[in-house]
C-alpha atoms as a PDB file:
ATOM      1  CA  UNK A   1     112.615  76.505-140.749  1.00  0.00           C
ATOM      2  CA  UNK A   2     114.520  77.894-143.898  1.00  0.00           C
ATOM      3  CA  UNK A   3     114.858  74.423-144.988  1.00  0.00           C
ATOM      4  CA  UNK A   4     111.750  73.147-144.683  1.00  0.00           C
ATOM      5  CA  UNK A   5     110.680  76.125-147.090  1.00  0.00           C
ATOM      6  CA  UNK A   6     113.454  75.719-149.548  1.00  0.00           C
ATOM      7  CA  UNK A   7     111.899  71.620-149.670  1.00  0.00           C
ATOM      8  CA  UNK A   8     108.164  73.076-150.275  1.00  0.00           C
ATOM      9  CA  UNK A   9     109.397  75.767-153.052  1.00  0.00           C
ATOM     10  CA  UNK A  10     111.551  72.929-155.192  1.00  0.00           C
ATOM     11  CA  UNK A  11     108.549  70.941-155.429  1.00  0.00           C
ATOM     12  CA  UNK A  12     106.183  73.586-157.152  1.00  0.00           C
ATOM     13  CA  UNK A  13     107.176  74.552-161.107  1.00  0.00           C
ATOM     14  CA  UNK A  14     108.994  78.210-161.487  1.00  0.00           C
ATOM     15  CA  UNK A  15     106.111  81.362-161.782  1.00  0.00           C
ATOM     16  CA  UNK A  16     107.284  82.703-165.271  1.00  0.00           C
ATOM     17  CA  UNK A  17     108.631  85.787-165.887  1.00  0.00           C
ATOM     18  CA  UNK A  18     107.195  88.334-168.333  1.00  0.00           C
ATOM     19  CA  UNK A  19     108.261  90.778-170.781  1.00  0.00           C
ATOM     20  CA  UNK A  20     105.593  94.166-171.203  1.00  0.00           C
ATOM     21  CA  UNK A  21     105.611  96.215-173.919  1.00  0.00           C
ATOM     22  CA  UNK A  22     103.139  99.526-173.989  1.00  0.00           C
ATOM     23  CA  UNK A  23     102.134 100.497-177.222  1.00  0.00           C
ATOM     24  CA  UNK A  24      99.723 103.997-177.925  1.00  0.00           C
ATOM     25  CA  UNK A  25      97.853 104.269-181.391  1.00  0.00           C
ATOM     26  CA  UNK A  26      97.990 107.712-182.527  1.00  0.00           C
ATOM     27  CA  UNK A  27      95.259 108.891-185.159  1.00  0.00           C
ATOM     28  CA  UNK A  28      96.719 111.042-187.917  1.00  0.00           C
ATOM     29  CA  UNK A  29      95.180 111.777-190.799  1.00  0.00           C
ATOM     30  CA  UNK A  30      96.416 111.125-194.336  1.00  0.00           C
ATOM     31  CA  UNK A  31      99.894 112.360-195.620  1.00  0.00           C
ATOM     32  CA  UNK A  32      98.741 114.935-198.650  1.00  0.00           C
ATOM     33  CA  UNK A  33     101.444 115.232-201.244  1.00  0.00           C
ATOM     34  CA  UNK A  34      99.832 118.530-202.262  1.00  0.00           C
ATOM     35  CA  UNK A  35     100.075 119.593-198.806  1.00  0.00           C
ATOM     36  CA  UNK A  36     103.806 118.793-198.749  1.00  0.00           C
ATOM     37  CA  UNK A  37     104.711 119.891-202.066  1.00  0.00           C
ATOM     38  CA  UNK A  38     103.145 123.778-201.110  1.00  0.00           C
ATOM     39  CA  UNK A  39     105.459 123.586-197.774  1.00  0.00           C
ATOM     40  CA  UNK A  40     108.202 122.980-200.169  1.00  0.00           C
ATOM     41  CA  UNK A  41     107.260 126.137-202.081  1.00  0.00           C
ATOM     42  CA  UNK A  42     106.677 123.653-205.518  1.00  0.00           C
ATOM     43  CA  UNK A  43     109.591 122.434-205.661  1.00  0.00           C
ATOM     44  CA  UNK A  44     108.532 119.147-205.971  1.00  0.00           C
ATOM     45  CA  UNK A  45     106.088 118.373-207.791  1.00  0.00           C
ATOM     46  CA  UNK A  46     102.762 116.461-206.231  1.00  0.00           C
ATOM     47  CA  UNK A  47     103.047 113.778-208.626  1.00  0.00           C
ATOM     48  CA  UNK A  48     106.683 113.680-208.574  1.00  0.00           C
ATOM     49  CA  UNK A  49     106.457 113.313-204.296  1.00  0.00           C
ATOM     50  CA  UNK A  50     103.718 110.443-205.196  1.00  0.00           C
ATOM     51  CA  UNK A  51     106.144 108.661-207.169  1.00  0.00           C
ATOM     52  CA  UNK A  52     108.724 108.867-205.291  1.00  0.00           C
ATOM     53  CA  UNK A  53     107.572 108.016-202.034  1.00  0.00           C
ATOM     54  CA  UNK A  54     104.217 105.949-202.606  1.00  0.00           C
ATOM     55  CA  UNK A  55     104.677 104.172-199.187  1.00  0.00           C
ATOM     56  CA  UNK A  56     104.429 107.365-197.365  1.00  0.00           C
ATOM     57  CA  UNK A  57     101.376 108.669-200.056  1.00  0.00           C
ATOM     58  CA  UNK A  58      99.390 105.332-200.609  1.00  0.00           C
ATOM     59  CA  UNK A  59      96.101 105.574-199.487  1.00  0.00           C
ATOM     60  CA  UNK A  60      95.528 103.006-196.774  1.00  0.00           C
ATOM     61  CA  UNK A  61      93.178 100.927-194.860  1.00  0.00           C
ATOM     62  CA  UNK A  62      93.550 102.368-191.221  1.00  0.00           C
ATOM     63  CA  UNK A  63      92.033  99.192-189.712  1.00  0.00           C
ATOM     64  CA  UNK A  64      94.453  96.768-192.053  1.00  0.00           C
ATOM     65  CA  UNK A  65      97.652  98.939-190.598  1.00  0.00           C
ATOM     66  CA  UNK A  66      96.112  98.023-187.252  1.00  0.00           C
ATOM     67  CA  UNK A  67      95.796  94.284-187.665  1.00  0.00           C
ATOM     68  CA  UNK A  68      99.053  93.737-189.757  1.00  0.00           C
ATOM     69  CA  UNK A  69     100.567  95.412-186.540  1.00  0.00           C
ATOM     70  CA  UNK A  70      99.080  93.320-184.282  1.00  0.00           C
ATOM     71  CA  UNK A  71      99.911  90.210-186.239  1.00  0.00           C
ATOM     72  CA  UNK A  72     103.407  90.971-186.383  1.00  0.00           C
ATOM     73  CA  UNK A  73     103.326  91.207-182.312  1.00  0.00           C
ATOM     74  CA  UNK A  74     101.791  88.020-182.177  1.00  0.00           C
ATOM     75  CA  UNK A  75     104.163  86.406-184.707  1.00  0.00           C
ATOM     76  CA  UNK A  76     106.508  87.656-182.342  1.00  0.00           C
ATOM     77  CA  UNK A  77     104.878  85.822-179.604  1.00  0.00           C
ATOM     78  CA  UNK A  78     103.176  89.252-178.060  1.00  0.00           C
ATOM     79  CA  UNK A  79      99.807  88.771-176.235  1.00  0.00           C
ATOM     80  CA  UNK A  80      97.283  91.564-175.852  1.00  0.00           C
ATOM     81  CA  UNK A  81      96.464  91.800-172.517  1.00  0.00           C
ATOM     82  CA  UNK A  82      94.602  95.207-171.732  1.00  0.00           C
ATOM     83  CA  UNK A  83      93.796  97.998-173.842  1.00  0.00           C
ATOM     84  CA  UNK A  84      92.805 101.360-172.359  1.00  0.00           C
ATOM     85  CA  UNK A  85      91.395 104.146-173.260  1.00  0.00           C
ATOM     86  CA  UNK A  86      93.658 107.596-172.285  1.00  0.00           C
ATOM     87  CA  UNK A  87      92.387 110.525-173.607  1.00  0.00           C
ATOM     88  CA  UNK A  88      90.350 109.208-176.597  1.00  0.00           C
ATOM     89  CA  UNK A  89      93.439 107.067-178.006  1.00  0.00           C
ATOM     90  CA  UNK A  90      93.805 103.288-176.807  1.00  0.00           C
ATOM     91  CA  UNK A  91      96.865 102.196-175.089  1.00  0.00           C
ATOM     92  CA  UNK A  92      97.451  98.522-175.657  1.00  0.00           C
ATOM     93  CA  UNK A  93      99.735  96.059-172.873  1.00  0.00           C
ATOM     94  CA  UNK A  94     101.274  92.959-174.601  1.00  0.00           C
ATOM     95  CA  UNK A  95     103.387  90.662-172.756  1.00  0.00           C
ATOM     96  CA  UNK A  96     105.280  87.468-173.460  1.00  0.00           C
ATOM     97  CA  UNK A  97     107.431  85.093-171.291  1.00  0.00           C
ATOM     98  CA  UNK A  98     111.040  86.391-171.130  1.00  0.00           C
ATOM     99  CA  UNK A  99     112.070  82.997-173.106  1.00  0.00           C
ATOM    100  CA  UNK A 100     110.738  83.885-175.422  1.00  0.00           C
ATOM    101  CA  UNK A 101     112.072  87.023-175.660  1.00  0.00           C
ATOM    102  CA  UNK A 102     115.718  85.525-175.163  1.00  0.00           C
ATOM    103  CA  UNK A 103     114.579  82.778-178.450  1.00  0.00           C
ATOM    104  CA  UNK A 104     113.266  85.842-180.415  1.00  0.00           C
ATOM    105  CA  UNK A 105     116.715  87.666-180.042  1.00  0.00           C
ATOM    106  CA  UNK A 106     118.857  84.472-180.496  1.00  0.00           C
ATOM    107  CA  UNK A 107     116.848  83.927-183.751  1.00  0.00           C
ATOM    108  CA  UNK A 108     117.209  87.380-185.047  1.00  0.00           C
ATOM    109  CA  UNK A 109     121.319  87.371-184.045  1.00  0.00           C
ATOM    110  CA  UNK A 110     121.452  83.478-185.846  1.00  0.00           C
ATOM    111  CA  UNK A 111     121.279  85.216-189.671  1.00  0.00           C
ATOM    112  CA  UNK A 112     123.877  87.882-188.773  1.00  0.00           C
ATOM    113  CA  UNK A 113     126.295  84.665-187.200  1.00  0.00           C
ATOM    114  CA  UNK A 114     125.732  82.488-190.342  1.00  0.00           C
ATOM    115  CA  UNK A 115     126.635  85.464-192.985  1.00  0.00           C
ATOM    116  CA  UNK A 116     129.669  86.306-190.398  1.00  0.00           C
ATOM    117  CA  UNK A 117     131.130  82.522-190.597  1.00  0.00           C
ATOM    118  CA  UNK A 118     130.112  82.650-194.279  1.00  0.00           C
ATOM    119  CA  UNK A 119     132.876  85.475-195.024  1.00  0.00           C
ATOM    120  CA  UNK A 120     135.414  84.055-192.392  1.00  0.00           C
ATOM    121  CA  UNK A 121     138.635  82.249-194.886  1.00  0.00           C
ATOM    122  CA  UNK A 122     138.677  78.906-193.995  1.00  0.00           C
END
């Protein structure tokens, strides 16, 4: 009986396996450099905490944040699958096949390899 089910499951292709990943937007509102520079007690400047950090004090496109995000994940080979709404914030499910997965680490471990051999004495 075993074998006669071990002969039907070779003949149909492998169900893939999946990688998840859960990710929860969080609204927050603008960093202030004025705020920061009072909890400081002036120290710092608000201009000088501008210049020095402008990443962190640039005003920015909330929605452009979100889709530069989500095209990373999909360069990445992330799918959206769900998104949900939990109390008022939107929880998004990506998944991708775990060969991918194995690929995307292989590729990211192939640079550090190269610069390795690169220093070896030959």
């Amino acid at each position: 009986m075993f074998q006669r089910l071990r002969q039907r499951l070779r003949g149909t292709p492998a169900q893939p396996l999946w990688e998840y990943k859960v990710v929860q937007l969080v609204a927050q509102p603008p960093a202030s450099p004025e705020d920061a520079s009072r909890k400081l007690g002036g120290s710092l400047s608000a201009e000088a905490l501008r210049s020095q950090f402008p990443e962190y004090y640039a005003n920015q496109n909330g929605r452009r944040q979100i889709n530069d995000f989500l095209n990373r994940l999909g360069d990445d080979g992330w799918e959206l699958v769900q998104v949900q709404q939990i109390a008022d914030l939107p929880l998004m499910v990506f998944k991708r096949p775990k060969r991918l997965a194995a690929a995307a680490n292989l590729a990211k471990q192939e640079p550090e390899a190269e610069e390795h051999h690169a220093q070896q004495p030959c």
